[in-house]
N, C-alpha and C. Protein backbone atom coordinates (compact mmCIF):
# COMPACT_ATOMS: atom_id res chain seq x y z
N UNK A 1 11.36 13.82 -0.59
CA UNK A 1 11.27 12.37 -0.61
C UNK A 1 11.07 11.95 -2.07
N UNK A 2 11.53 10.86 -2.69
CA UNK A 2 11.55 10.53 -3.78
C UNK A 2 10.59 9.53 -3.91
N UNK A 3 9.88 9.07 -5.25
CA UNK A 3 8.79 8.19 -5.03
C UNK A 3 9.30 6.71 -4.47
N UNK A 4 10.67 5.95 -4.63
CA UNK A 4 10.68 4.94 -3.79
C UNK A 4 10.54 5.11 -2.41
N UNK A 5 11.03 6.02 -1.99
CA UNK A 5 11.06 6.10 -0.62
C UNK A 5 9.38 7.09 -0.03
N UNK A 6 8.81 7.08 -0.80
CA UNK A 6 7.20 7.21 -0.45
C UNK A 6 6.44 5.97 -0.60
N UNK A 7 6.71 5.67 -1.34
CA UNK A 7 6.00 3.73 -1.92
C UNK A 7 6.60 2.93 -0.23
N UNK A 8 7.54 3.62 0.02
CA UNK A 8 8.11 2.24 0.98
C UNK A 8 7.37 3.07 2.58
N UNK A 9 7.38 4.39 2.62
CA UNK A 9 6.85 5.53 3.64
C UNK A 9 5.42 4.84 3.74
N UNK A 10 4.58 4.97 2.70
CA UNK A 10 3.01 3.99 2.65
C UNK A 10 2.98 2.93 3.26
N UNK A 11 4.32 2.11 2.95
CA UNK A 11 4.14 0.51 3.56
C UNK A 11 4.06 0.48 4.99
N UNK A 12 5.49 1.37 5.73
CA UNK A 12 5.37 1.88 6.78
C UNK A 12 4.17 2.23 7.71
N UNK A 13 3.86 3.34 7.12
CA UNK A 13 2.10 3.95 7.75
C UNK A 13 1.49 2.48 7.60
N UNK A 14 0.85 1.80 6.59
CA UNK A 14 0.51 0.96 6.31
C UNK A 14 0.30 0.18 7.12
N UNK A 15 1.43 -0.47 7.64
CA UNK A 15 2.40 -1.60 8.51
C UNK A 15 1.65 -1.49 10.26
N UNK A 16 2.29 -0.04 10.19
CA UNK A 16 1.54 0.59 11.67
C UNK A 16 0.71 1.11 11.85
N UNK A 17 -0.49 0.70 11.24
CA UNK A 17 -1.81 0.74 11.76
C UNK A 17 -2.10 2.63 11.77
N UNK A 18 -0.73 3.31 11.06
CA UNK A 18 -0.67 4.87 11.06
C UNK A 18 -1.87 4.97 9.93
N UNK A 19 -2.95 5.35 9.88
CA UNK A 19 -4.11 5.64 8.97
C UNK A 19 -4.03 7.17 8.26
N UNK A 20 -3.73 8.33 9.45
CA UNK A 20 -4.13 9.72 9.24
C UNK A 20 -2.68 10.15 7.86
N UNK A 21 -1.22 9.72 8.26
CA UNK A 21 -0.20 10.37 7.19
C UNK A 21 -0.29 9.72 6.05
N UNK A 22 -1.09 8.59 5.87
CA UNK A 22 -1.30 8.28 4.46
C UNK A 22 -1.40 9.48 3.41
N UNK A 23 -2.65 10.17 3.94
CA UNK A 23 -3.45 11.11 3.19
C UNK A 23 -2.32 11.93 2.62
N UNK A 24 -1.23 11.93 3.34
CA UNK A 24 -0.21 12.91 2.90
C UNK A 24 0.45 12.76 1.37
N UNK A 25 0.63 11.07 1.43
CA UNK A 25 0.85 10.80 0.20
C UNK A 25 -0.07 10.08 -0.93
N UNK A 26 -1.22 10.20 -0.90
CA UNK A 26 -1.96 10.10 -2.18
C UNK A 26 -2.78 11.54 -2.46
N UNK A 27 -3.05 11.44 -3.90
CA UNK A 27 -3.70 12.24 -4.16
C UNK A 27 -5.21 12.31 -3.92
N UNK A 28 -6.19 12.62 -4.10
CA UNK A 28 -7.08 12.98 -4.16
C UNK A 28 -7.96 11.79 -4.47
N UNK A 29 -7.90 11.27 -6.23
CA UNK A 29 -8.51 10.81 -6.77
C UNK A 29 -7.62 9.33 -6.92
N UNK A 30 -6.75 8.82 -5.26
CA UNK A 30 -6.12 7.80 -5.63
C UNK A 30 -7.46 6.59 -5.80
N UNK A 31 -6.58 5.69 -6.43
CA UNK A 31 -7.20 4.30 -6.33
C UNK A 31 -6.87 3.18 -6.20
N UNK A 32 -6.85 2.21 -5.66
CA UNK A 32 -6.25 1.00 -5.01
C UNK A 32 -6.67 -0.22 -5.80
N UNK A 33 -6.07 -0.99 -6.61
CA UNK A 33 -7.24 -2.02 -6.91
C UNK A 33 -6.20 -3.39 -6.41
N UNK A 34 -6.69 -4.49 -5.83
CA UNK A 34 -6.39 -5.62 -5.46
C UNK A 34 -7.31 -7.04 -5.57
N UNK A 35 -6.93 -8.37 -5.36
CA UNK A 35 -7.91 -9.39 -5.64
C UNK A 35 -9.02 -9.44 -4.60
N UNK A 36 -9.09 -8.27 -3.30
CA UNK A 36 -9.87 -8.36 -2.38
C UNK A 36 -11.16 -7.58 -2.69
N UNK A 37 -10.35 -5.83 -2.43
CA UNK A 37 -11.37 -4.77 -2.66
C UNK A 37 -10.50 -3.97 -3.67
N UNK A 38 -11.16 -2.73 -3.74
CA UNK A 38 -11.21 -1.94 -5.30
C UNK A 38 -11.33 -0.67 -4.42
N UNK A 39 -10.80 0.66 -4.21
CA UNK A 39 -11.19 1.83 -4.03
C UNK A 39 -11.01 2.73 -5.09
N UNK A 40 -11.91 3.98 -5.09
CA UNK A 40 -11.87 4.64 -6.21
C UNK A 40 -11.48 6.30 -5.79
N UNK A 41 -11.18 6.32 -4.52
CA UNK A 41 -10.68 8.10 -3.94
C UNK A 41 -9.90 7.44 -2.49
N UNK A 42 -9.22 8.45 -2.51
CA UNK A 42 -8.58 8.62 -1.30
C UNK A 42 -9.10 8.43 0.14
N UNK A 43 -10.64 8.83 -0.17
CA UNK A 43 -11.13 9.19 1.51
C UNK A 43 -12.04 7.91 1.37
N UNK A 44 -12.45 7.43 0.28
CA UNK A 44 -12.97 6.03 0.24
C UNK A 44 -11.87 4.76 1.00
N UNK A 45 -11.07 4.75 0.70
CA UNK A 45 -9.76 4.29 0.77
C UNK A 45 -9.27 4.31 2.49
N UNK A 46 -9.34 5.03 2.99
CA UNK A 46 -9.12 5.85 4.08
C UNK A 46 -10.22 5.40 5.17
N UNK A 47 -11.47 5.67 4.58
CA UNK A 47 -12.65 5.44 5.87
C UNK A 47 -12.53 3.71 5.80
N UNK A 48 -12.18 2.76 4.90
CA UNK A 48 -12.34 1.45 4.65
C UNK A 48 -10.99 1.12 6.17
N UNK A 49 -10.18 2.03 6.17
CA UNK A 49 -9.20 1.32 7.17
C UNK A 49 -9.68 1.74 8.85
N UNK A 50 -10.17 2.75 8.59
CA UNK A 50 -10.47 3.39 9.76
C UNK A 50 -11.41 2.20 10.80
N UNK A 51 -11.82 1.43 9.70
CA UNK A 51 -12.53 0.40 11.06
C UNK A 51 -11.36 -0.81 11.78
N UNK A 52 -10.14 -0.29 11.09
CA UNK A 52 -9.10 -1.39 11.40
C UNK A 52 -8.23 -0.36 12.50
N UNK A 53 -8.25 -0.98 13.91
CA UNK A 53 -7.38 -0.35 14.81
C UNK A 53 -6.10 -1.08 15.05
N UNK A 54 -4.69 -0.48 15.30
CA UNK A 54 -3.38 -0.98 16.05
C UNK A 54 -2.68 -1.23 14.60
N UNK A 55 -2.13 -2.22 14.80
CA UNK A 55 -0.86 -2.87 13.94
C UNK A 55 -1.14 -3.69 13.19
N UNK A 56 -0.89 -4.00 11.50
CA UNK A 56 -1.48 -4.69 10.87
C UNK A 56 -0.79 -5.29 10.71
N UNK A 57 0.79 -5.27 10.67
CA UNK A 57 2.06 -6.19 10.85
C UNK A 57 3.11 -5.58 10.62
N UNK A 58 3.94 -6.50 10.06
CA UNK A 58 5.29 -5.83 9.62
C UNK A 58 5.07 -6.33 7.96
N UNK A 59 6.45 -5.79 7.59
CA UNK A 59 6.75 -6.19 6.13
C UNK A 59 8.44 -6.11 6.44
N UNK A 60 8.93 -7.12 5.03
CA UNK A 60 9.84 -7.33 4.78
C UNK A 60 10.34 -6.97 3.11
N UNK A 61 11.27 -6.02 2.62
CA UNK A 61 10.95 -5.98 1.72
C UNK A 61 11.94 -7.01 0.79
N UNK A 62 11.76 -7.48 -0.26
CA UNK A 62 12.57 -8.14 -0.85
C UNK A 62 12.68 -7.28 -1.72
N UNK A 63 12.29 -6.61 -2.80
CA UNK A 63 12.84 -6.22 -3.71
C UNK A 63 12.13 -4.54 -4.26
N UNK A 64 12.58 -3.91 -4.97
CA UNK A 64 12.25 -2.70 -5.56
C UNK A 64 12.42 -2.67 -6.72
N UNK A 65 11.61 -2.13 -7.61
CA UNK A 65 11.69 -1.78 -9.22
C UNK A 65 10.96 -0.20 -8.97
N UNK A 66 12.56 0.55 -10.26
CA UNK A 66 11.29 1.73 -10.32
C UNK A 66 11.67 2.03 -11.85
N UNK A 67 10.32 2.92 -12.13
CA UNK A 67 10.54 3.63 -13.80
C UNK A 67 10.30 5.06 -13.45
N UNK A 68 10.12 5.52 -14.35
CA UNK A 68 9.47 6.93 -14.17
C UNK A 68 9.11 7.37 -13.24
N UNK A 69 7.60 6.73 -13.48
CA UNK A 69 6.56 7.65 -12.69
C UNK A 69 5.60 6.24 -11.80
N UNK A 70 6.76 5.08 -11.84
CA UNK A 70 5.90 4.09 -10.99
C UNK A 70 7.22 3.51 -9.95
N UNK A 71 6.73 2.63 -9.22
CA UNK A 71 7.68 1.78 -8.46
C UNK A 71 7.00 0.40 -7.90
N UNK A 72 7.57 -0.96 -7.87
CA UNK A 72 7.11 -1.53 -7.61
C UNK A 72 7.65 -2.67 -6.53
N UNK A 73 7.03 -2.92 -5.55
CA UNK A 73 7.58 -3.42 -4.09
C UNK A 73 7.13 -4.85 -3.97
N UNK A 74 7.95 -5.57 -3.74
CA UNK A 74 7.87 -6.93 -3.53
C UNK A 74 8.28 -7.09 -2.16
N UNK A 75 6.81 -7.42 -1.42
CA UNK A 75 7.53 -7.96 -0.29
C UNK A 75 6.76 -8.48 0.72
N UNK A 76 7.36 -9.11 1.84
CA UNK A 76 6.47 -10.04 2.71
C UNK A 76 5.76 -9.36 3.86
N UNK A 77 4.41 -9.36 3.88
CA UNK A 77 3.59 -8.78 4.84
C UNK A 77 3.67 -9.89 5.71
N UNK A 78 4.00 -9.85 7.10
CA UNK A 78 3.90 -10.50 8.50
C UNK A 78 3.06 -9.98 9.48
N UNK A 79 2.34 -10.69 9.34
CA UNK A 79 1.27 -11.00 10.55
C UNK A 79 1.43 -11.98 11.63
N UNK A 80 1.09 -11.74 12.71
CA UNK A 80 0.98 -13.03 13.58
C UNK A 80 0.35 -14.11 13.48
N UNK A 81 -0.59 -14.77 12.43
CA UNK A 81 -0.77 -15.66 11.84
C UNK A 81 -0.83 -16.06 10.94
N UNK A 82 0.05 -15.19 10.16
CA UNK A 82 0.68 -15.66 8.63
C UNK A 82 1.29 -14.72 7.90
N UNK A 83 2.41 -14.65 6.91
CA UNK A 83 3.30 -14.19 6.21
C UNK A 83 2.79 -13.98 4.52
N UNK A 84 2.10 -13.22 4.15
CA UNK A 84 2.24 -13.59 2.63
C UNK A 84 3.09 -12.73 1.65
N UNK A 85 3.12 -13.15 0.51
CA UNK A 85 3.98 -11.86 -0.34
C UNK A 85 2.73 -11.67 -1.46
N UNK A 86 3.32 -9.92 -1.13
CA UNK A 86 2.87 -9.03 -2.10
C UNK A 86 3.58 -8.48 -3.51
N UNK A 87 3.13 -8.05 -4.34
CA UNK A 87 3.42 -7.26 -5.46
C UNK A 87 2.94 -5.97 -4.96
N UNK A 88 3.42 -4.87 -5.26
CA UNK A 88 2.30 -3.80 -5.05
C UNK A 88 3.49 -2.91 -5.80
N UNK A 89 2.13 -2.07 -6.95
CA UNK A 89 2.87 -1.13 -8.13
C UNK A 89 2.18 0.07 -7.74
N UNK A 90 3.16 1.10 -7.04
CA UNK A 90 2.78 2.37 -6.80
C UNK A 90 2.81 3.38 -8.30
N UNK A 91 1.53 3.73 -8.54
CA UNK A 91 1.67 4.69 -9.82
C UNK A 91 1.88 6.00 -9.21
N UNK A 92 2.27 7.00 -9.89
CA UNK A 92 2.91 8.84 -9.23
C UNK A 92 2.48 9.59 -10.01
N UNK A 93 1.74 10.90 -9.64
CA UNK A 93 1.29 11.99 -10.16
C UNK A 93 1.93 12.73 -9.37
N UNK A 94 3.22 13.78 -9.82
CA UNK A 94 3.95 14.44 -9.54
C UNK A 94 4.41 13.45 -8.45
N UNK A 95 4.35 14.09 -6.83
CA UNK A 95 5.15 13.50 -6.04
C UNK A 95 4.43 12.86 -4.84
N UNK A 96 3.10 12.72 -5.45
CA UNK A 96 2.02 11.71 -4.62
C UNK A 96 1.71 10.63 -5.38
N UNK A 97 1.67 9.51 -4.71
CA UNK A 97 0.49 7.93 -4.99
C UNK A 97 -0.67 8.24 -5.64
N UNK A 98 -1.18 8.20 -6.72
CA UNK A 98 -2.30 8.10 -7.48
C UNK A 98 -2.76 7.06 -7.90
N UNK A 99 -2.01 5.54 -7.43
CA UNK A 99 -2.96 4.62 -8.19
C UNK A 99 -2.09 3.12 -7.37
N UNK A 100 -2.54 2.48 -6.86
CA UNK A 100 -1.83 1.38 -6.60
C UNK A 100 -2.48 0.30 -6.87
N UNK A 101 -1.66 -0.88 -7.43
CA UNK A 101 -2.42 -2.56 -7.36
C UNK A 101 -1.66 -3.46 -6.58
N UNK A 102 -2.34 -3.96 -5.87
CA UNK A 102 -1.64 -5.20 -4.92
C UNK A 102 -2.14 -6.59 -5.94
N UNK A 103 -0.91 -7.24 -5.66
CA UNK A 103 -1.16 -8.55 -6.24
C UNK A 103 -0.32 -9.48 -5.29
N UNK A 104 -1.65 -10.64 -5.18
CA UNK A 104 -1.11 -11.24 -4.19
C UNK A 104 -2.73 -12.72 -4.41
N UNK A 105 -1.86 -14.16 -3.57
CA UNK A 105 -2.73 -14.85 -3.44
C UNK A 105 -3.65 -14.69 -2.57
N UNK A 106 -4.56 -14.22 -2.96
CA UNK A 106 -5.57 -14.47 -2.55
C UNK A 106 -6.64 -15.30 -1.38
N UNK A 107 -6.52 -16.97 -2.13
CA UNK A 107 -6.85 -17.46 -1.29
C UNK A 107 -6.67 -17.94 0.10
N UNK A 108 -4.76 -17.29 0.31
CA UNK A 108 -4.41 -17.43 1.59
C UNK A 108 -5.00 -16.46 2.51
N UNK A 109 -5.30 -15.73 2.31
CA UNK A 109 -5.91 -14.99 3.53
C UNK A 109 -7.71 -14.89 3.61
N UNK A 110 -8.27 -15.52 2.46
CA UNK A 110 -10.24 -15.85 3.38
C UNK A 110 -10.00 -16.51 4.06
């Protein structure tokens, strides 16, 4: 699998409420930072979803950028009571997720 198509594999798991194959693709010492929360490891990261059960929505993607050793996904998270768009820049250590930032408004979803 190539890192776009792991960046987009995450969104997936992500999407469907799939928690456990994440782990597959980050490393160890990933970290997440966004305008909400901040994680600093993988299993930090991991136990934070675990209180979230089922389907968190869909996504739509609009767009892809990649360089090197990053990729970055633009696209609309759908929920059943609201749609927002994301930024989200997957960073890569070898051929796992080591670092992601979501960017996104904020105040639509408190």
């Amino acid at each position: 699998m190539n890192q776009r198509e792991s960046a987009l594999q995450f969104l997936k798991y992500f999407c469907a409420g799939e928690w456990e194959p994440l782990c597959d693709l980050l490393t160890e010492d990933f970290q997440l930072k966004g305008p909400l929360f901040e994680f600093r490891s993988r299993d930090e990261y991991l136990a934070s979803l675990e209180g979230d059960s089922g389907t968190v929505g869909q996504f739509n993607l609009l767009y892809t950028f990649e360089d090197v050793a990053d990729v970055c996904a633009i696209y609309d998270l759908i929920k059943p009571e609201s749609t927002l768009t994301v930024a989200q820049i997957f960073e890569f250590r070898g051929d796992r997720i080591a670092r992601t930032r979501l960017i996104f408004d904020g105040r639509s979803v408190v």
